[in-house]
C-alpha atoms as a PDB file:
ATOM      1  CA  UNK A   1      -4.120 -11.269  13.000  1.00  0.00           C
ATOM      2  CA  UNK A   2      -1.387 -11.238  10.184  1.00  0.00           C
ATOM      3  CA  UNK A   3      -0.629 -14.790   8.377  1.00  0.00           C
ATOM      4  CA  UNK A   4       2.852 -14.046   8.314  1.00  0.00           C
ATOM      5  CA  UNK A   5       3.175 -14.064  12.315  1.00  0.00           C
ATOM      6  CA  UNK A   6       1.568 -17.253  13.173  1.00  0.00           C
ATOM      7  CA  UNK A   7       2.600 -21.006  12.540  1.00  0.00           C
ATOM      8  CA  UNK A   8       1.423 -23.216  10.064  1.00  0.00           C
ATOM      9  CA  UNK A   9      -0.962 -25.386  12.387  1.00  0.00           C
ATOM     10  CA  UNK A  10      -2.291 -21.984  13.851  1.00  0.00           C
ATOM     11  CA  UNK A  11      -2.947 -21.237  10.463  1.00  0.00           C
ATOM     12  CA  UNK A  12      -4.748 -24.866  10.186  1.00  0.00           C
ATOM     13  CA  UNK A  13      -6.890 -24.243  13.346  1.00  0.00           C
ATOM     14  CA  UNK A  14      -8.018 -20.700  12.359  1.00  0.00           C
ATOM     15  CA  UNK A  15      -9.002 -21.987   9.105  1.00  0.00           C
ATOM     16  CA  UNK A  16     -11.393 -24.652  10.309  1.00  0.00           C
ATOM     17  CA  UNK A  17     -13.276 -22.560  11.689  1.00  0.00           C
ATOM     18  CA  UNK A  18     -15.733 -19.632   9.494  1.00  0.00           C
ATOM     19  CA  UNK A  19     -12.786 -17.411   9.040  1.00  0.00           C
ATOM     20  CA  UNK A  20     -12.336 -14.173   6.613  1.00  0.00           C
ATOM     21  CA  UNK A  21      -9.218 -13.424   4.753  1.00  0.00           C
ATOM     22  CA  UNK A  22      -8.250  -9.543   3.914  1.00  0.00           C
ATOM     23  CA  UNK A  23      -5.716  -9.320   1.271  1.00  0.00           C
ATOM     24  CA  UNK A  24      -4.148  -5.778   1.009  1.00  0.00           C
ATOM     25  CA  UNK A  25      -2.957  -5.094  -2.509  1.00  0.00           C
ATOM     26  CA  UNK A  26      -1.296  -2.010  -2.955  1.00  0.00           C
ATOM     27  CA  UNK A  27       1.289  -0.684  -5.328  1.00  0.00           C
ATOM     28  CA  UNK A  28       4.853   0.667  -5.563  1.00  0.00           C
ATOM     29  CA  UNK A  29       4.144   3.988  -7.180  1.00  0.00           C
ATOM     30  CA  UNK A  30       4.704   8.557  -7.974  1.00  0.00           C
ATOM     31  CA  UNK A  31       2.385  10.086  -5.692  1.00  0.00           C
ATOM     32  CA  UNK A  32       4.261  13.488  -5.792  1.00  0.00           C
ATOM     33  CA  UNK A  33       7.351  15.411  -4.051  1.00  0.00           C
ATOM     34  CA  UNK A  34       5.384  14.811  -0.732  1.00  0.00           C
ATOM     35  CA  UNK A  35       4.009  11.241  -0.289  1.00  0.00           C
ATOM     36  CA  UNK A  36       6.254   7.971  -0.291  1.00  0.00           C
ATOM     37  CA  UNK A  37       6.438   5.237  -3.192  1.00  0.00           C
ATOM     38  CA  UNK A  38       4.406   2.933  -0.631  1.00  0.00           C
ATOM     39  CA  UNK A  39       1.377   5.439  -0.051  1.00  0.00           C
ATOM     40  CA  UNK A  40      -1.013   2.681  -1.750  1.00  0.00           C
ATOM     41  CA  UNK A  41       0.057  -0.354  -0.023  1.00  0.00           C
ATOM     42  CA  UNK A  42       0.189   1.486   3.806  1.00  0.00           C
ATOM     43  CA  UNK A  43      -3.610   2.934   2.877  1.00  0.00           C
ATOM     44  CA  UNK A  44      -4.599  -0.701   2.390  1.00  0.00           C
ATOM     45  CA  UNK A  45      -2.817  -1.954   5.287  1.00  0.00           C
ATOM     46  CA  UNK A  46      -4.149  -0.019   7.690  1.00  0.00           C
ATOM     47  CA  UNK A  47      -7.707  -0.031   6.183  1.00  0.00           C
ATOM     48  CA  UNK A  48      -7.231  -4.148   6.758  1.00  0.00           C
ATOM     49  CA  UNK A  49      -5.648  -4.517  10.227  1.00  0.00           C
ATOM     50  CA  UNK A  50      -8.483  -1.819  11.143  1.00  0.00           C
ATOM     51  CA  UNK A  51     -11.199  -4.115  10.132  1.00  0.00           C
ATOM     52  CA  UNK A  52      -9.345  -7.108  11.782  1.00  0.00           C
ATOM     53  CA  UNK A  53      -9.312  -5.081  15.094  1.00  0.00           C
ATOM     54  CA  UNK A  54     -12.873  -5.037  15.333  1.00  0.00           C
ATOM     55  CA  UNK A  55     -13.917  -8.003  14.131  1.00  0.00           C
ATOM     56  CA  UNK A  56     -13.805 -12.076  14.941  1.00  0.00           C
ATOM     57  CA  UNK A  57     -12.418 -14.487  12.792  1.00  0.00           C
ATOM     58  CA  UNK A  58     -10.542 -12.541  10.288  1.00  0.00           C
ATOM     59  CA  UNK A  59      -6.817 -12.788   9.075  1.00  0.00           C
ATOM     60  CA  UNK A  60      -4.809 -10.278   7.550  1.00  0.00           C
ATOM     61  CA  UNK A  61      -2.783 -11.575   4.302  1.00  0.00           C
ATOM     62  CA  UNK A  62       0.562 -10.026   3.473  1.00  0.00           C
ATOM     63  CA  UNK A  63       0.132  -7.177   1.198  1.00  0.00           C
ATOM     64  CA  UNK A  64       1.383  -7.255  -2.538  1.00  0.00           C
ATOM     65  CA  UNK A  65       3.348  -3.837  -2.736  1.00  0.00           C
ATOM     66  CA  UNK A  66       2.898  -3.806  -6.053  1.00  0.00           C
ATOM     67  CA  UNK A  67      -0.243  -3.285  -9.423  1.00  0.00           C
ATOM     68  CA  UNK A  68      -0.564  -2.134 -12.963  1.00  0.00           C
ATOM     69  CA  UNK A  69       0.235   1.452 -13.951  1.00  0.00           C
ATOM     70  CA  UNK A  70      -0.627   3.730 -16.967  1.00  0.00           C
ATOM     71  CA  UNK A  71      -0.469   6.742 -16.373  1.00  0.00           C
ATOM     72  CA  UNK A  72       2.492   7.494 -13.819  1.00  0.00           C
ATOM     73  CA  UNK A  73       4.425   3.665 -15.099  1.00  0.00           C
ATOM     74  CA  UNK A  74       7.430   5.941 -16.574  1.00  0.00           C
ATOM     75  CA  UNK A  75       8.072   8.295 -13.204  1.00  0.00           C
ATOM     76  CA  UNK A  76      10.584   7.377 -11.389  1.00  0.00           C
ATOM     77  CA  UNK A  77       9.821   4.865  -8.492  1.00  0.00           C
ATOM     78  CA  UNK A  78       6.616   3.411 -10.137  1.00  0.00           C
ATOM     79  CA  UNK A  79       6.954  -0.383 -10.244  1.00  0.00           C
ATOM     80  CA  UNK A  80       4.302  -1.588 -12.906  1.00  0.00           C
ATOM     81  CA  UNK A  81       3.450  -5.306 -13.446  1.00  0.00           C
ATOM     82  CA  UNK A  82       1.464  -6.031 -16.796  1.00  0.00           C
ATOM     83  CA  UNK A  83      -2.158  -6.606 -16.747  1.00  0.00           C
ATOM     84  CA  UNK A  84      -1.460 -10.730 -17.313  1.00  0.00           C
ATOM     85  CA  UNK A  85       1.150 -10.548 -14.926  1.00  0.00           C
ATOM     86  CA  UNK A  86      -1.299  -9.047 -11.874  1.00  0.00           C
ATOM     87  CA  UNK A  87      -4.285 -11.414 -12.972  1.00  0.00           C
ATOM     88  CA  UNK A  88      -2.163 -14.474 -12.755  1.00  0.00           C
ATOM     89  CA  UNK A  89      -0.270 -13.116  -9.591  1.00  0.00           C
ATOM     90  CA  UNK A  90      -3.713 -13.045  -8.116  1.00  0.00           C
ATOM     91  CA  UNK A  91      -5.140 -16.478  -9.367  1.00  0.00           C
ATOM     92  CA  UNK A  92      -1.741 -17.797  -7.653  1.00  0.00           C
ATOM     93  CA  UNK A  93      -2.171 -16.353  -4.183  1.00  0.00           C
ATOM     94  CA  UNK A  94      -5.922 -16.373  -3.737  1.00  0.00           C
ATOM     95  CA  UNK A  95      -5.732 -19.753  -5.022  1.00  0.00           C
ATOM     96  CA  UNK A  96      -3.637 -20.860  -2.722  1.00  0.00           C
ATOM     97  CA  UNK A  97      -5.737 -19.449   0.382  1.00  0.00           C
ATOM     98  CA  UNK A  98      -8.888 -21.220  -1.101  1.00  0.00           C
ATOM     99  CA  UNK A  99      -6.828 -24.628  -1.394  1.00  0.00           C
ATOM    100  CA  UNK A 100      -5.966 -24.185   2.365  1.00  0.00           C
ATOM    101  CA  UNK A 101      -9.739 -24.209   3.655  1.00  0.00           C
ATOM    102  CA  UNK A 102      -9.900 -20.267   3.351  1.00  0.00           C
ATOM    103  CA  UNK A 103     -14.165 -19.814   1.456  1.00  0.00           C
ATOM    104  CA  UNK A 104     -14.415 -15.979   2.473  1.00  0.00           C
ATOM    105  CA  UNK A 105     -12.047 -13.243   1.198  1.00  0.00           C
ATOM    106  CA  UNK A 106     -12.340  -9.363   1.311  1.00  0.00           C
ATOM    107  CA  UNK A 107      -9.792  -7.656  -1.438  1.00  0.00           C
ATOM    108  CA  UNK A 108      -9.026  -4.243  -0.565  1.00  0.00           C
ATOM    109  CA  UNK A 109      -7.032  -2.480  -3.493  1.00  0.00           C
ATOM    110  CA  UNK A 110      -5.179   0.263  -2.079  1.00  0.00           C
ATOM    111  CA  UNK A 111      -4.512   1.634  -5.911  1.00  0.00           C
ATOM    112  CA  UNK A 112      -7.584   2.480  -7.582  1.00  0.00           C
ATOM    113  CA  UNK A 113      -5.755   2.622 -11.572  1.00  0.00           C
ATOM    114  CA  UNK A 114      -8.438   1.317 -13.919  1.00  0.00           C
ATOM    115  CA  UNK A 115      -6.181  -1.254 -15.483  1.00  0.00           C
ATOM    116  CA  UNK A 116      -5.508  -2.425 -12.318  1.00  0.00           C
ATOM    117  CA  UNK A 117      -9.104  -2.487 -10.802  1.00  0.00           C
ATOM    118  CA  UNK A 118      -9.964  -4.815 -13.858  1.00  0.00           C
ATOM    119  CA  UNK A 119      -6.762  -7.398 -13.925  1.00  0.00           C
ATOM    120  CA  UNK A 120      -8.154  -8.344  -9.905  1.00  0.00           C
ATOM    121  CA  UNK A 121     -11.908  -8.781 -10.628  1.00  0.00           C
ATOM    122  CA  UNK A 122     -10.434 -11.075 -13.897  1.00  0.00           C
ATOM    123  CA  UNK A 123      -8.958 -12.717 -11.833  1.00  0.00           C
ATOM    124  CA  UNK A 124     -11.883 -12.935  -9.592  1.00  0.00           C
ATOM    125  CA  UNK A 125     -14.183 -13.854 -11.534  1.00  0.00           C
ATOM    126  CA  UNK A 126     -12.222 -16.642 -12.445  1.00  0.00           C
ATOM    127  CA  UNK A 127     -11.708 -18.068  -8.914  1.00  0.00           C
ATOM    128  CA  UNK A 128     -15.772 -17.792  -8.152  1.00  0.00           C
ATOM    129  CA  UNK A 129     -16.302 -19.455 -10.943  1.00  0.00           C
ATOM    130  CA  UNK A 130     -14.259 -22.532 -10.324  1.00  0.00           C
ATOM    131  CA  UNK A 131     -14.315 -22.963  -6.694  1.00  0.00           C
ATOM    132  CA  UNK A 132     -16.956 -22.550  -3.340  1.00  0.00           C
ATOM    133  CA  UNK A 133     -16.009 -19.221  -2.288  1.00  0.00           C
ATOM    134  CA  UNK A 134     -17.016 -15.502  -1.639  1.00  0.00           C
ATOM    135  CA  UNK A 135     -14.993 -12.559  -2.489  1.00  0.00           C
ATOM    136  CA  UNK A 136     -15.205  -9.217  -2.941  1.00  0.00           C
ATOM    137  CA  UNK A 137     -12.921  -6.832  -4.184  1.00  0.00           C
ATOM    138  CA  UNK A 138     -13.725  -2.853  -3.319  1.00  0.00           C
ATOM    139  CA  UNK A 139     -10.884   0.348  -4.030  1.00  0.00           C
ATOM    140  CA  UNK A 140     -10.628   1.774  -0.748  1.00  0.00           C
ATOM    141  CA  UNK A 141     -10.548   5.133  -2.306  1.00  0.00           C
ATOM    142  CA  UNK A 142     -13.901   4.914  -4.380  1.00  0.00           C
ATOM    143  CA  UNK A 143     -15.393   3.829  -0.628  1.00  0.00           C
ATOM    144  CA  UNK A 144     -14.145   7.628   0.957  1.00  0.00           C
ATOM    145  CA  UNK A 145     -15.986   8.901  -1.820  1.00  0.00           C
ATOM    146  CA  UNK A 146     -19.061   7.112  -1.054  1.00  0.00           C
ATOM    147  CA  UNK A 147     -19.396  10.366   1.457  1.00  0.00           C
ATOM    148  CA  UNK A 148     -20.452  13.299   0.098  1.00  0.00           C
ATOM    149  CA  UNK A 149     -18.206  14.671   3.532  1.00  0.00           C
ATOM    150  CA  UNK A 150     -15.291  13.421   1.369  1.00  0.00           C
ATOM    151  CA  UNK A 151     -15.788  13.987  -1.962  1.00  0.00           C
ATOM    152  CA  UNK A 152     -13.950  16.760  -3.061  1.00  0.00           C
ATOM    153  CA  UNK A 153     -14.492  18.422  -6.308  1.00  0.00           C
ATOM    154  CA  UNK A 154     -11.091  18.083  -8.514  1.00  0.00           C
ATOM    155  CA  UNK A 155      -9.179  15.957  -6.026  1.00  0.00           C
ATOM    156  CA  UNK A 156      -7.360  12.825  -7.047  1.00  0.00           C
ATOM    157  CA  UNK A 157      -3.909  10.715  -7.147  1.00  0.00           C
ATOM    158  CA  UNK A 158      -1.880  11.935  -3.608  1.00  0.00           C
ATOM    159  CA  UNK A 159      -4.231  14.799  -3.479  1.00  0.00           C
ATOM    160  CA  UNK A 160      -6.407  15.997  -0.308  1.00  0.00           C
ATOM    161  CA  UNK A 161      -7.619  12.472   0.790  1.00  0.00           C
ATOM    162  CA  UNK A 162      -4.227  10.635   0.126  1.00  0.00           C
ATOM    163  CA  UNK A 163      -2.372  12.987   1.700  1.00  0.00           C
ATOM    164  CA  UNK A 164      -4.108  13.715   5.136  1.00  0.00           C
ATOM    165  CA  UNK A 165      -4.923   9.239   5.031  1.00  0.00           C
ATOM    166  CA  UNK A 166      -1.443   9.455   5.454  1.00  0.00           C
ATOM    167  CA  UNK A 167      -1.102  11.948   7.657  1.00  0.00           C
ATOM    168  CA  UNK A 168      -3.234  10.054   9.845  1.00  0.00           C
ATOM    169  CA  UNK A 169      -0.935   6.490   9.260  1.00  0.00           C
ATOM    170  CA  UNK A 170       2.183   7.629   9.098  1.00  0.00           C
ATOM    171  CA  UNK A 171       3.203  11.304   9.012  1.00  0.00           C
ATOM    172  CA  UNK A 172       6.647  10.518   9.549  1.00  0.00           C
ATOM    173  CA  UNK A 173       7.370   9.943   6.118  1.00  0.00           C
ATOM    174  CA  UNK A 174       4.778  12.319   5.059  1.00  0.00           C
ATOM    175  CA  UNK A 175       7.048  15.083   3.610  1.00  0.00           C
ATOM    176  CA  UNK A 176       6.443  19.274   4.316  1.00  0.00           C
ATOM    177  CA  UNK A 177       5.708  20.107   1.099  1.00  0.00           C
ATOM    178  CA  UNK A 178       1.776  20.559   0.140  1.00  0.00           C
ATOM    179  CA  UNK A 179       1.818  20.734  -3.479  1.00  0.00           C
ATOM    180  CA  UNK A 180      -1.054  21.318  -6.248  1.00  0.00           C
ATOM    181  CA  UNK A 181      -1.972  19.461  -9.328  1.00  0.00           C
ATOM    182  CA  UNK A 182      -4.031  18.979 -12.224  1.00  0.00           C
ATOM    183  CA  UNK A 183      -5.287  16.344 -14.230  1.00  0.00           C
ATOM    184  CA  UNK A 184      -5.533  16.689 -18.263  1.00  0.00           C
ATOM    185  CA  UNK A 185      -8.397  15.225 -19.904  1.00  0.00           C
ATOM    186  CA  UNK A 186      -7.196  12.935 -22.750  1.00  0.00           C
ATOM    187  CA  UNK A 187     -10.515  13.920 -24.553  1.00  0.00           C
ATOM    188  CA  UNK A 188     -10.561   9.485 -25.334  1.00  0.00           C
ATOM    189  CA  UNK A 189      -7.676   9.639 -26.992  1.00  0.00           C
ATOM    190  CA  UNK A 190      -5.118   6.752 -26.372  1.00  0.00           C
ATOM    191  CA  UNK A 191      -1.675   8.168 -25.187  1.00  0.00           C
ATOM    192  CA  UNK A 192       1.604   7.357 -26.130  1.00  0.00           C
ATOM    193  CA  UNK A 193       2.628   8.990 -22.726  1.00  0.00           C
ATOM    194  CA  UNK A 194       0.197   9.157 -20.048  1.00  0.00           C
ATOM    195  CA  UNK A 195       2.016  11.056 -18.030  1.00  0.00           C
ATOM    196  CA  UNK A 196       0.357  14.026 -19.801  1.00  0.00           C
ATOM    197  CA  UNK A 197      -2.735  13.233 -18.075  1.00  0.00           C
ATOM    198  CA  UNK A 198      -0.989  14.040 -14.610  1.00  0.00           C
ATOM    199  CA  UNK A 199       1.847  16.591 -15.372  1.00  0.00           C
ATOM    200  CA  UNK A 200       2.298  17.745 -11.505  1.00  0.00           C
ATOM    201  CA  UNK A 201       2.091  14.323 -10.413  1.00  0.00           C
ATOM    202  CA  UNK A 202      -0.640  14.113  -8.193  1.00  0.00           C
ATOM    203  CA  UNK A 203      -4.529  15.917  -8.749  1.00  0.00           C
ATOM    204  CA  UNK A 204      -5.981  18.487  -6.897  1.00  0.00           C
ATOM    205  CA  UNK A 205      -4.491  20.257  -3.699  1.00  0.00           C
ATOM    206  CA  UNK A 206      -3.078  19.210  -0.523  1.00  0.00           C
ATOM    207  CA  UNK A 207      -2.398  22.309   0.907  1.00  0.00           C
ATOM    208  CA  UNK A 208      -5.813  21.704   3.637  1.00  0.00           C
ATOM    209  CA  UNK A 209      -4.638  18.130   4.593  1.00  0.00           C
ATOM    210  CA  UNK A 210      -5.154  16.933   7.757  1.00  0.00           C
ATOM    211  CA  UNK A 211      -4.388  14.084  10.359  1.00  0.00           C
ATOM    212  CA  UNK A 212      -7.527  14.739  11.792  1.00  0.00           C
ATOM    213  CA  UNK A 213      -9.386  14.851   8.808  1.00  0.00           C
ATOM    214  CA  UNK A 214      -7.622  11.625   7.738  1.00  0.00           C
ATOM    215  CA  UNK A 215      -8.234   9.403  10.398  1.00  0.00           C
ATOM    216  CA  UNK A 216     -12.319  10.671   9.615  1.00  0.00           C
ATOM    217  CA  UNK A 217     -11.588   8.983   6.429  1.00  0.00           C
ATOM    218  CA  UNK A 218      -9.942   5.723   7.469  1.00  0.00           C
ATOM    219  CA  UNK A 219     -12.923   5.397  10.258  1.00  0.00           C
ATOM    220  CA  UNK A 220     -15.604   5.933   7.751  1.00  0.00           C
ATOM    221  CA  UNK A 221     -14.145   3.043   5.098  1.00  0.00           C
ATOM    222  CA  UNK A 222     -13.403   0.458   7.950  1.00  0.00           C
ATOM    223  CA  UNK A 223     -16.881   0.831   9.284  1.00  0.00           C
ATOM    224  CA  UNK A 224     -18.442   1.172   5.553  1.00  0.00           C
ATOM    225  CA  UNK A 225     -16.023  -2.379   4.797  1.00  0.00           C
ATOM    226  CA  UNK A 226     -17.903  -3.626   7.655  1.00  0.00           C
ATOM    227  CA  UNK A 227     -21.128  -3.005   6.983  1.00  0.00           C
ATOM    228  CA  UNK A 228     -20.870  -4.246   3.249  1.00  0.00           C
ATOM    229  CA  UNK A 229     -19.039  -7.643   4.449  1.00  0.00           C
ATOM    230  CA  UNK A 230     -22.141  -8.172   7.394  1.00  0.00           C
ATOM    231  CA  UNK A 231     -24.719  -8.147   4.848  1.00  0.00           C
ATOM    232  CA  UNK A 232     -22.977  -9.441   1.019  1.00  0.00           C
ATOM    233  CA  UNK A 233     -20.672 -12.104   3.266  1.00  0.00           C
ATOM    234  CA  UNK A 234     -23.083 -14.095   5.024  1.00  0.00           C
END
């Protein structure tokens, strides 16, 4: 059930009972000549209205369609919000949920950027430590990969997995194009221009993608999601 459909004293009734709220963050960002801007946020989406399909109790915040960037922040399209920015944007809405009765919430980060990954659990750590509440905050990317089926060797940003997830979503705005990239080792050195680390604009190679193969992967994180929020969420 999304938030943003129902009425205020739906909301109220839903909320006295042991509810769980999913909030999709995703981003606004490159992912190559063949993916849209929105890849991140519709990954997370899905992932999230998956999850509330087969469970009770659970409501589906709207998604934030947008996160902190390094290395792709200067190509085109990217829409980059500073770390402070994200960590406060966070506090803000997750606060709000927790002031409205909401004690059980399941972030699912859509964009994986390390920056990124650590302005939410900030942010999260600050909320657990001031209020009753339970959340947990996963990349739905780093759960494909807790497969060896779908780790692949070399593969990264709108590569293999990204592209046939979306494949499986949406492959309507999927473009025909399979392209192949590399990512450059920065060898800990702190870059001016990040970009160098990604000069094709996405890692590793697309050209195998799959709907079939993507839909494997969005199965195996909703039912891994699952299984982490039965036992941590009790």
């Amino acid at each position: 059930m999304r938030i943003d459909r129902i009425t205020t004293s739906e909301f109220k009734k839903i909320v006295s009972g042991d509810v769980l709220l999913i909030f999709p963050i995703g981003a606004t960002e490159a992912h190559g000549i063949h993916l849209p801007l929105g890849t991140d946020t519709f990954q997370a989406e899905y992932v999230a209205d998956g999850i509330a399909e087969k469970l009770g109790n659970v409501i589906v915040a709207p998604a934030l369609p947008y996160g902190n960037h390094s290395s792709l922040k200067d190509v085109a399209g990217t829409v980059n919000l500073t770390f402070d920015t994200l960590r406060s944007v966070i506090i803000d809405v997750i606060g709000s949920f927790i002031h409205h009765g909401i004690r059980k919430i399941l972030i699912i980060n859509g964009h994986a950027g390390t920056s990124h990954l650590a302005a939410v659990t900030e942010a999260c750590r600050d909320l657990v430590s001031t209020n009753d509440v339970k959340i947990m905050s996963v990349a739905d990317y780093y759960i494909a990969q807790t497969s060896a089926e779908f780790n692949y060797d070399g593969d990264g940003h709108g590569g293999l997995a990204e592209t046939s997830r979306m494949l499986a979503i949406n492959a309507d705005i999927v473009k025909k194009e399979r392209p192949k990239g590399k990512f450059v080792d920065a060898n800990c050195m702190i870059l001016k221009d990040a970009t160098r680390c990604m000069p094709d604009g996405i890692v590793g190679d697309t050209s195998k993608a799959s709907a079939s193969l993507g839909k494997k992967m969005n199965d195996y994180i909703v039912d891994t999601l699952i299984e982490m929020m039965e036992r941590e969420m009790q």
